[in-house]
Every structure is written in C-alpha cells, then in structure tokens.
PDB file of N, CA and C in Angstrom:
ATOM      1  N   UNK A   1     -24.830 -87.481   8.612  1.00  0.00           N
ATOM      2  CA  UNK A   1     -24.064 -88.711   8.627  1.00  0.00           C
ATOM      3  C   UNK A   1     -23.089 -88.660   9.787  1.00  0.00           C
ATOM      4  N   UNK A   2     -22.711 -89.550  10.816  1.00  0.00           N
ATOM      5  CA  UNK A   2     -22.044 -89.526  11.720  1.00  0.00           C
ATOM      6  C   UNK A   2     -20.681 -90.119  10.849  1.00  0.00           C
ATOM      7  N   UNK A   3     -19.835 -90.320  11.904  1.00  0.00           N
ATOM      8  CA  UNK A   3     -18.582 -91.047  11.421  1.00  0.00           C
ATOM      9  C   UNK A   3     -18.048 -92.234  11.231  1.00  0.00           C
ATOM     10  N   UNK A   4     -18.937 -92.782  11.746  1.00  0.00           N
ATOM     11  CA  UNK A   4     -18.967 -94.317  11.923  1.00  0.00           C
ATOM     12  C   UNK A   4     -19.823 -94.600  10.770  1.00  0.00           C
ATOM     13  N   UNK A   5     -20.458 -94.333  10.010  1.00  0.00           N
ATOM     14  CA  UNK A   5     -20.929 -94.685   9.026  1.00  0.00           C
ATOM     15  C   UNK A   5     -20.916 -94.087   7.638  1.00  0.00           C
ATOM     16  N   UNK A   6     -19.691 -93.326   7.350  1.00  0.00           N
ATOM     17  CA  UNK A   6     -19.132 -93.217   6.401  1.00  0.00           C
ATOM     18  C   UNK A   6     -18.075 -93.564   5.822  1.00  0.00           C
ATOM     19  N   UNK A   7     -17.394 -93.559   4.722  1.00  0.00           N
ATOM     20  CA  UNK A   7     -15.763 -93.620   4.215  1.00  0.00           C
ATOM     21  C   UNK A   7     -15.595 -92.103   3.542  1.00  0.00           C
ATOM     22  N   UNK A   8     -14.122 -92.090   3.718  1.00  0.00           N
ATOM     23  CA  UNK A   8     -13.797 -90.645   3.209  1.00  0.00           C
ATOM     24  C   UNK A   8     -13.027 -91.218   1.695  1.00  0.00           C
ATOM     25  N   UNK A   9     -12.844 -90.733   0.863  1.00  0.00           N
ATOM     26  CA  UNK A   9     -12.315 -90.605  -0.272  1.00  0.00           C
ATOM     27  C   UNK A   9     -11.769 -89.262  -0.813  1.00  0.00           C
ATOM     28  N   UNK A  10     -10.350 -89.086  -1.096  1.00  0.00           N
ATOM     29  CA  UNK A  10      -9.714 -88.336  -1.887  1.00  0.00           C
ATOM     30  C   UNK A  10      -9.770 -88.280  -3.159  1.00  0.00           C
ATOM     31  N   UNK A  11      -9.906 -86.816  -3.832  1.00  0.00           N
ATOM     32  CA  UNK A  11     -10.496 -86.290  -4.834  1.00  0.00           C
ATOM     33  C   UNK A  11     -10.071 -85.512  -5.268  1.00  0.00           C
ATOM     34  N   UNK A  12      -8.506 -85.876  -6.130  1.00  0.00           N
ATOM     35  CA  UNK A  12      -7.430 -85.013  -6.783  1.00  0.00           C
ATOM     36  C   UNK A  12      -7.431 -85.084  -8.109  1.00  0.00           C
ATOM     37  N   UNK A  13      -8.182 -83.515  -8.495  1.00  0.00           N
ATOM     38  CA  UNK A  13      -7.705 -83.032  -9.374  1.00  0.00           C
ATOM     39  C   UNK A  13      -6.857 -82.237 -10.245  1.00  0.00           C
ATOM     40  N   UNK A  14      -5.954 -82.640 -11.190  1.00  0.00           N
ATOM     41  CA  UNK A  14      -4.486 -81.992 -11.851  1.00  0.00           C
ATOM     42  C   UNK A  14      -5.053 -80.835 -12.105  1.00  0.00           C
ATOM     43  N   UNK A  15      -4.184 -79.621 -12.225  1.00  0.00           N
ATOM     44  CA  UNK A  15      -4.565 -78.785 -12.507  1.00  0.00           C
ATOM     45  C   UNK A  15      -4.279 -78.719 -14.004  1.00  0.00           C
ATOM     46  N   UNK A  16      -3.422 -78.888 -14.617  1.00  0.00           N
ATOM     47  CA  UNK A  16      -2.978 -78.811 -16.198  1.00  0.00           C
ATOM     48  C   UNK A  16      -4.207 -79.580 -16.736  1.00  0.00           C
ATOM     49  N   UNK A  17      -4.126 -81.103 -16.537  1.00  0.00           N
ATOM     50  CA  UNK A  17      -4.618 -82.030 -17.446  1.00  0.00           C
ATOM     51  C   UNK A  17      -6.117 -82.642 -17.064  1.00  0.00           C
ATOM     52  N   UNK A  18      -6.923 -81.875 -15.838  1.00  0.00           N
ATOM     53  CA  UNK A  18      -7.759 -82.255 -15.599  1.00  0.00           C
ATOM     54  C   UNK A  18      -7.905 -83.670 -14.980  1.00  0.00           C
ATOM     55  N   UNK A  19      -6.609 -84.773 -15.141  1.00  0.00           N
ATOM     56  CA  UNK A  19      -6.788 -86.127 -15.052  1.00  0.00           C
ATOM     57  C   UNK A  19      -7.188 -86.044 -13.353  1.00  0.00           C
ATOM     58  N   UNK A  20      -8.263 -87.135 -13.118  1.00  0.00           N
ATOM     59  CA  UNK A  20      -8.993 -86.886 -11.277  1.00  0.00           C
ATOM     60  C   UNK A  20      -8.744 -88.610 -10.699  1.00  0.00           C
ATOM     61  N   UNK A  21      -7.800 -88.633  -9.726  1.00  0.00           N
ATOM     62  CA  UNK A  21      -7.380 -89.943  -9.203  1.00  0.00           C
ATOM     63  C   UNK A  21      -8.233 -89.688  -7.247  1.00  0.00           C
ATOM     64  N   UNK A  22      -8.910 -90.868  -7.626  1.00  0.00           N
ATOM     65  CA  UNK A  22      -9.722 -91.266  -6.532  1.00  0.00           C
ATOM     66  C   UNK A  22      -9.279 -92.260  -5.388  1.00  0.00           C
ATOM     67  N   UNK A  23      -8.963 -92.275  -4.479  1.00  0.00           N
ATOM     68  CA  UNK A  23      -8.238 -92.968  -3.729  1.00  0.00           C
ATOM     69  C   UNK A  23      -9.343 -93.062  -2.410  1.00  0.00           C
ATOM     70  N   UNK A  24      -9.299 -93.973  -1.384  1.00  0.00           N
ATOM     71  CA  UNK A  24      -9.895 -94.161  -0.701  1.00  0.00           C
ATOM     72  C   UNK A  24      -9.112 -93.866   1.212  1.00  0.00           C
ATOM     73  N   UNK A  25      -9.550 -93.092   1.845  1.00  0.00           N
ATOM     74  CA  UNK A  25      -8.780 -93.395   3.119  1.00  0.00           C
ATOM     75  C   UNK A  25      -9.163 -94.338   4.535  1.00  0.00           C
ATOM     76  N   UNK A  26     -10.096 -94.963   3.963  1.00  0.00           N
ATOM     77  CA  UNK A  26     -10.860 -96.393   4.966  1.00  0.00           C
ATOM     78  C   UNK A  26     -10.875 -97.882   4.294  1.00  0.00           C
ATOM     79  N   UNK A  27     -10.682 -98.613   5.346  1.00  0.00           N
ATOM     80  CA  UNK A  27     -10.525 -99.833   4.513  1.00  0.00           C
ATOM     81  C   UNK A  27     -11.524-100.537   4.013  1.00  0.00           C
ATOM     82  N   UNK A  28     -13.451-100.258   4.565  1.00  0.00           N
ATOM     83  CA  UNK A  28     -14.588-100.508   4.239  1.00  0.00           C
ATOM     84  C   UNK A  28     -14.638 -99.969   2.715  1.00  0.00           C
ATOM     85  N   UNK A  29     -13.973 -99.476   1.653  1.00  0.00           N
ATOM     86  CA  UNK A  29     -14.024 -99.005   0.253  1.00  0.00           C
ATOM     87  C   UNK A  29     -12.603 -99.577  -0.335  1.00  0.00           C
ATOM     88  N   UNK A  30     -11.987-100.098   0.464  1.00  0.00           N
ATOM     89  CA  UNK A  30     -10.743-100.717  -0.548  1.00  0.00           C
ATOM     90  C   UNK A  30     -11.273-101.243  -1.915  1.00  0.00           C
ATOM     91  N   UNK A  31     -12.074-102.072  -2.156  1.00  0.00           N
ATOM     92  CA  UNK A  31     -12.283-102.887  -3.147  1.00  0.00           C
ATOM     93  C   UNK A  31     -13.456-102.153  -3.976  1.00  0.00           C
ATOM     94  N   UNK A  32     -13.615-100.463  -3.396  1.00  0.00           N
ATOM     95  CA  UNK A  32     -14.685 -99.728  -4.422  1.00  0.00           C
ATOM     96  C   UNK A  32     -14.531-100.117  -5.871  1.00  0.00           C
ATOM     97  N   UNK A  33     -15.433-100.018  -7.009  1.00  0.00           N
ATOM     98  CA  UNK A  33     -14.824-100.004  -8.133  1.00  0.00           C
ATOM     99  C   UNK A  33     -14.972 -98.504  -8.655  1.00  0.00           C
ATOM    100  N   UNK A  34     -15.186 -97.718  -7.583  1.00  0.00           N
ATOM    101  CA  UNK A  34     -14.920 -95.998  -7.649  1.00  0.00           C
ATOM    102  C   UNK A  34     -13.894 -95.768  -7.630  1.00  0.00           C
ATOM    103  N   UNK A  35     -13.021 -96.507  -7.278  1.00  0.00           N
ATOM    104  CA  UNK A  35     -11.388 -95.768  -7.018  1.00  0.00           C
ATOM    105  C   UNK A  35     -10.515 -96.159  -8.536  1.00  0.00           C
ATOM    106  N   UNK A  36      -9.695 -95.345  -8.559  1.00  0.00           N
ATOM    107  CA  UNK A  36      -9.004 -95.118  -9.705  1.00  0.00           C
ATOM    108  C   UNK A  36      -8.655 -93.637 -10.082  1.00  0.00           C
ATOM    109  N   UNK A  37      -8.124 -94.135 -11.031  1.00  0.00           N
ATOM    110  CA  UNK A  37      -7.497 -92.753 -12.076  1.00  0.00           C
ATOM    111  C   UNK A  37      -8.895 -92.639 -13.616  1.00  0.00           C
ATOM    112  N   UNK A  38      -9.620 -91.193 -13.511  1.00  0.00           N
ATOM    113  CA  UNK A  38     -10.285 -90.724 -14.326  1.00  0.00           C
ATOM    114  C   UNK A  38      -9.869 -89.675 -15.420  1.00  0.00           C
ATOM    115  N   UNK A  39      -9.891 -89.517 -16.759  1.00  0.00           N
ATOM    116  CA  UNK A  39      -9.775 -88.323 -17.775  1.00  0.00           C
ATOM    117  C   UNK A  39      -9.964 -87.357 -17.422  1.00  0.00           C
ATOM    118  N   UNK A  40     -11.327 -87.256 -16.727  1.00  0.00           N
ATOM    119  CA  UNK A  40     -12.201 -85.786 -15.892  1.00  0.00           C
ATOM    120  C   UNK A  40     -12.780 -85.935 -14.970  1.00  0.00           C
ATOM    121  N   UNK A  41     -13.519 -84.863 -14.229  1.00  0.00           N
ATOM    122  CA  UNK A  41     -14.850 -85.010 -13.491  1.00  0.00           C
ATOM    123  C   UNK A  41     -16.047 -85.763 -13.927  1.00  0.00           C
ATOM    124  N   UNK A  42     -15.798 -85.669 -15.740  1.00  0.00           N
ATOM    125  CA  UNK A  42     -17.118 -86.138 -16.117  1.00  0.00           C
ATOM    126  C   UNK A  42     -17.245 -87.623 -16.285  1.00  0.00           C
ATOM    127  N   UNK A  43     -16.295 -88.169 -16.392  1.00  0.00           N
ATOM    128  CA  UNK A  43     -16.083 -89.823 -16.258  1.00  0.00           C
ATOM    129  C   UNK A  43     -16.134 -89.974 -14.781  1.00  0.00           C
ATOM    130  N   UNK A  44     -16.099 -89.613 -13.734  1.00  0.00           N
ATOM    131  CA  UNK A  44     -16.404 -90.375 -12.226  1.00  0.00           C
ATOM    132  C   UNK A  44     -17.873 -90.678 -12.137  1.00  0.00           C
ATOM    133  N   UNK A  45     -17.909 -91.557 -11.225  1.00  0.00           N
ATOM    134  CA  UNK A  45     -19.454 -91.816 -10.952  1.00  0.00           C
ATOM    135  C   UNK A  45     -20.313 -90.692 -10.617  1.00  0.00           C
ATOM    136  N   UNK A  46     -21.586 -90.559 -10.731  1.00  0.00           N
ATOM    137  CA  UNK A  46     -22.407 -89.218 -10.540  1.00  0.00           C
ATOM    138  C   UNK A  46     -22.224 -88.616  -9.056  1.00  0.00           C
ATOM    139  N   UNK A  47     -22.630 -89.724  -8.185  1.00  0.00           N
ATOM    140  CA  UNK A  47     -21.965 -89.387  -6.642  1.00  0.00           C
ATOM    141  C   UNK A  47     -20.930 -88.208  -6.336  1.00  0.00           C
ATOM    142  N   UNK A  48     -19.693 -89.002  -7.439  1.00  0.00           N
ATOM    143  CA  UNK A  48     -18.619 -87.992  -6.464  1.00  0.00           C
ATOM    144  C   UNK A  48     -19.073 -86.940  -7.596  1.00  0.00           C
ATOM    145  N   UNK A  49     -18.858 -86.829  -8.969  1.00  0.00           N
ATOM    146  CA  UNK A  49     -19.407 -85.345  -9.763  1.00  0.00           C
ATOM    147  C   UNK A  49     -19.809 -84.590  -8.330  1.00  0.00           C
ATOM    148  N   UNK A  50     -21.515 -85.174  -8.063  1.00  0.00           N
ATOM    149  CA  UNK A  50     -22.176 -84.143  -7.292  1.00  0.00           C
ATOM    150  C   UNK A  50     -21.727 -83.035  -6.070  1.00  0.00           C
ATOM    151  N   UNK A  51     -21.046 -84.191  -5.173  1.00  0.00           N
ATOM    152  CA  UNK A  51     -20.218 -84.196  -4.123  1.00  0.00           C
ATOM    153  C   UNK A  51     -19.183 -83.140  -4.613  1.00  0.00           C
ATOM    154  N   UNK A  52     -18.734 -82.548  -5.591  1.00  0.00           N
ATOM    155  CA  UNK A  52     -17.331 -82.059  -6.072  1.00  0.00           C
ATOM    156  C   UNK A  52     -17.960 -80.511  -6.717  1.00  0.00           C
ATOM    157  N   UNK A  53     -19.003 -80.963  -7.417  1.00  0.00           N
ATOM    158  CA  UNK A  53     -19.997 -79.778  -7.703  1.00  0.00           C
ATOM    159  C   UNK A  53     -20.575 -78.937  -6.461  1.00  0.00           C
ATOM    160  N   UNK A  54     -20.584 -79.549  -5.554  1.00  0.00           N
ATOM    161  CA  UNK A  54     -20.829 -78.582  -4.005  1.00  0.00           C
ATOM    162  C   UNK A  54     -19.797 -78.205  -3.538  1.00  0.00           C
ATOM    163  N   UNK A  55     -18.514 -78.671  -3.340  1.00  0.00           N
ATOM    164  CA  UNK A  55     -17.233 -78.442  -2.497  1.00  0.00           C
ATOM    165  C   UNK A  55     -16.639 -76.955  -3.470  1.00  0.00           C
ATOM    166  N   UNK A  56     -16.731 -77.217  -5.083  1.00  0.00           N
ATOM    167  CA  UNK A  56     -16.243 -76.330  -5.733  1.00  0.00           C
ATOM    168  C   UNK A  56     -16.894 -75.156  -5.622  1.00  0.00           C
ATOM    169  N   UNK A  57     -18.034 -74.766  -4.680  1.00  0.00           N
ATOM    170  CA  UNK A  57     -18.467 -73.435  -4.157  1.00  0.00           C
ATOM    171  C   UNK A  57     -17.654 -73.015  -2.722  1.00  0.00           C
ATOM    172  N   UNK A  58     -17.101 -73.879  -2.157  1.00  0.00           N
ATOM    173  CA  UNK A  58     -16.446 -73.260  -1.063  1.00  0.00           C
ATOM    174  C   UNK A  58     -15.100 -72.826  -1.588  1.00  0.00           C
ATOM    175  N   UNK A  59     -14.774 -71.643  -1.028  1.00  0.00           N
ATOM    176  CA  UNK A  59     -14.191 -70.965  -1.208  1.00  0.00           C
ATOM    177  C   UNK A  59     -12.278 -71.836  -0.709  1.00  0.00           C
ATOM    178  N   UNK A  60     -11.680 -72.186  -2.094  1.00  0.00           N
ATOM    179  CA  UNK A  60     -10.584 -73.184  -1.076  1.00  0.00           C
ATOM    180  C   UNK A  60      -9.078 -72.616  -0.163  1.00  0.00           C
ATOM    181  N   UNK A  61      -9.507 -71.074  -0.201  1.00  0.00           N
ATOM    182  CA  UNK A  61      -8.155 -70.533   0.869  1.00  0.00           C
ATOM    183  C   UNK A  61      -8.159 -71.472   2.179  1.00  0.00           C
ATOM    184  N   UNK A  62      -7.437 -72.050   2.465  1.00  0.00           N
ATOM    185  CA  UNK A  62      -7.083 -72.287   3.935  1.00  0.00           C
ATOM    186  C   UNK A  62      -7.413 -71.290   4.897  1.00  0.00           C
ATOM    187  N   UNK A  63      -7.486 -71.815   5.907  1.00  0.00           N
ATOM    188  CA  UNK A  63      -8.536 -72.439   6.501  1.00  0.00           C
ATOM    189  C   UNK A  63     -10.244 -73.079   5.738  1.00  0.00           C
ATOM    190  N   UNK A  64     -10.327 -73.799   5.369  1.00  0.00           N
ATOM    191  CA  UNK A  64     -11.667 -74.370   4.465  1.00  0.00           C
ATOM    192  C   UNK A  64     -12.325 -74.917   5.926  1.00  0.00           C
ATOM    193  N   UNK A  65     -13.429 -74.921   5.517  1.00  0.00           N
ATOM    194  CA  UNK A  65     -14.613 -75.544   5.937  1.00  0.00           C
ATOM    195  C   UNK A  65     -15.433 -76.669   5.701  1.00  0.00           C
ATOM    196  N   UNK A  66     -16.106 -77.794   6.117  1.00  0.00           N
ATOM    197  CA  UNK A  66     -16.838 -78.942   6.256  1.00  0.00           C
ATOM    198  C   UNK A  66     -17.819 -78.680   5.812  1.00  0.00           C
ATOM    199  N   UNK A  67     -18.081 -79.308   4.907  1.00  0.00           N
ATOM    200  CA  UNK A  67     -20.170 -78.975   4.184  1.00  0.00           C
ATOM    201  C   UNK A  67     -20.769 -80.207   4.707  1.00  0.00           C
ATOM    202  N   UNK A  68     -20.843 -80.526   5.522  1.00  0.00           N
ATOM    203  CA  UNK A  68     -21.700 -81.640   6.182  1.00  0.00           C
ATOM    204  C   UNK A  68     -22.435 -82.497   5.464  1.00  0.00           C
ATOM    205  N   UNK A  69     -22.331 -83.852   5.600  1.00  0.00           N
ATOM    206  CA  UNK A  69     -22.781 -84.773   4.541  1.00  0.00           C
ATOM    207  C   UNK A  69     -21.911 -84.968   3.325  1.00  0.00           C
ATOM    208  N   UNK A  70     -21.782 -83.645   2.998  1.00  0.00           N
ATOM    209  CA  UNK A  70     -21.024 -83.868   1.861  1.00  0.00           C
ATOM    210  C   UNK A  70     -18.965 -84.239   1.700  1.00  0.00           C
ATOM    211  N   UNK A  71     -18.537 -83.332   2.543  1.00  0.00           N
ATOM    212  CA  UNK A  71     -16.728 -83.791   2.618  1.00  0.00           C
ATOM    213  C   UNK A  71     -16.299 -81.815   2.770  1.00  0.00           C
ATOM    214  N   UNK A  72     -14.876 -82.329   2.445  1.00  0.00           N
ATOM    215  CA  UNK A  72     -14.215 -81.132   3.257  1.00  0.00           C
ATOM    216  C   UNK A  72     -13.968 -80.413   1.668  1.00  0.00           C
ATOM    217  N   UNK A  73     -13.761 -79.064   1.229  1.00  0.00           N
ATOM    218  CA  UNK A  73     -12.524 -79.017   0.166  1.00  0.00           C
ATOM    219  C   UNK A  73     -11.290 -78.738   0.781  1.00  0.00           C
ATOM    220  N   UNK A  74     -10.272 -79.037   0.010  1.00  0.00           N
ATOM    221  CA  UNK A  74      -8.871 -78.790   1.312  1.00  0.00           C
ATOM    222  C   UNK A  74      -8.224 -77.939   0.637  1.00  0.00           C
ATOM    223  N   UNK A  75      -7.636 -77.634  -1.213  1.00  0.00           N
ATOM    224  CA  UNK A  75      -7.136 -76.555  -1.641  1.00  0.00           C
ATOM    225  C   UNK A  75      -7.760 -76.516  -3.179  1.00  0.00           C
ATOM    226  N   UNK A  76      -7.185 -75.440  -3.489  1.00  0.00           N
ATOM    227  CA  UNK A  76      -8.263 -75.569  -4.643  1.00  0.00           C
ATOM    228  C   UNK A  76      -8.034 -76.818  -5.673  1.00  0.00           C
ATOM    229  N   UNK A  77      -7.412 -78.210  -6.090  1.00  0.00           N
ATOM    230  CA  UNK A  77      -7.324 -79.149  -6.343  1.00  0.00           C
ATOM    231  C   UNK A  77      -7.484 -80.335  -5.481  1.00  0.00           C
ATOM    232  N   UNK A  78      -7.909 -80.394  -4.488  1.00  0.00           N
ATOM    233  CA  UNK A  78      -7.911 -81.357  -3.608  1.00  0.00           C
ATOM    234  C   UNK A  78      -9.014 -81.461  -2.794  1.00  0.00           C
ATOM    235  N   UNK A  79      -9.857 -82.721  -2.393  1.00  0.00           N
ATOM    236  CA  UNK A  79     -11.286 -82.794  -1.990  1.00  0.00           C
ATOM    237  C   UNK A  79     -11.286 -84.148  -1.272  1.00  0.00           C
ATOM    238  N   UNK A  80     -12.153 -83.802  -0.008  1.00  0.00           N
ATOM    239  CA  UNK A  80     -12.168 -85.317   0.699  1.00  0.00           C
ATOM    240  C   UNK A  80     -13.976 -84.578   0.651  1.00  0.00           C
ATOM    241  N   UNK A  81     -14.460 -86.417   0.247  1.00  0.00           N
ATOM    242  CA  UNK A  81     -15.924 -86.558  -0.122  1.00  0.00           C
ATOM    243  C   UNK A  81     -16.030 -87.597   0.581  1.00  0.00           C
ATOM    244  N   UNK A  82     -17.657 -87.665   0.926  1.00  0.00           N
ATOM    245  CA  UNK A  82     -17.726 -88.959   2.190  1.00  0.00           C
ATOM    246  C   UNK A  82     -19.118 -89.412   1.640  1.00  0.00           C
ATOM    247  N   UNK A  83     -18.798 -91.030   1.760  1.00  0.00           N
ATOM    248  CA  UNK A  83     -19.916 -91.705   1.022  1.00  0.00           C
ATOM    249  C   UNK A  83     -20.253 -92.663   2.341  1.00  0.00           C
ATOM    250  N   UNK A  84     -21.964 -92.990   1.924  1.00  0.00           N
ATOM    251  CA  UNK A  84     -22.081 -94.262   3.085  1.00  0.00           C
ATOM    252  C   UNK A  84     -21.632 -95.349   3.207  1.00  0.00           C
ATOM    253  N   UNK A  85     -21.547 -96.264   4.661  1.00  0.00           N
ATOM    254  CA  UNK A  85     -21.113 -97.820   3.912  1.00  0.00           C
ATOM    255  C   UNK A  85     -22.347 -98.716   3.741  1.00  0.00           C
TER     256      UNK A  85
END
C-alpha cells in the first residue's frame, strides 16, 4: 500500500480496563463508523482485531518497527493501523 492510498487510525488500548478508543488521523475516515470508543478488542470491527493481532507480535520497546500493509505498534498500548480508502 503506498501512502496516498491509505488512512492511518489510532488504536488505544487501556491497560487496566481493556476499554479500545479508535480515532482517525486523516480526514478521508472522519465519518468512519469504525471510530469510537469499544469495551475490547473483541467488539472492533474484524479489520482492526486482525491488524492489532499482527502488531501485538512486534516487540513494543522503542524504537518499533513498520509491518507493512499493516501499521506501526508504537508502545505496548498504542497502535497506528492503516486501512484503504
């Protein structure tokens, strides 16, 4: 996927309460009906699940790494996932 043809989305999960708030950082997904505040992982759409189920193998010490296609992990609660437009 190049860059021009994705959106990035933030993918914060609490550490206590599990609650996962989805936020968008492009304006082509403002009006997702993906974005919001979720109970868990298991209430988001399957997309990001999947997307979050791959990132949670990279290892999240800083400096993290890019899984291509898929988004960055940034610490161990925090995830930018990239969907098409």
């Amino acid at each position: 996927m190049s860059i021009t043809d994705t959106v990035t989305y933030r993918v914060m999960i609490h550490p206590t309460t599990n609650i996962v708030d989805v936020m968008c950082f492009d304006l082509e997904a403002i009006d997702s009906s993906d974005l919001g505040t979720y109970d868990s992982i298991n209430d988001t759409p399957a997309w990001i699940q999947e997307r979050i189920a791959t990132l949670m193998l990279v290892d999240p010490t800083p400096p993290t790494e890019e899984v291509g296609g898929v988004g960055h992990r940034i610490d161990r609660d925090t995830y930018w996932i990239y969907a098409r437009v």
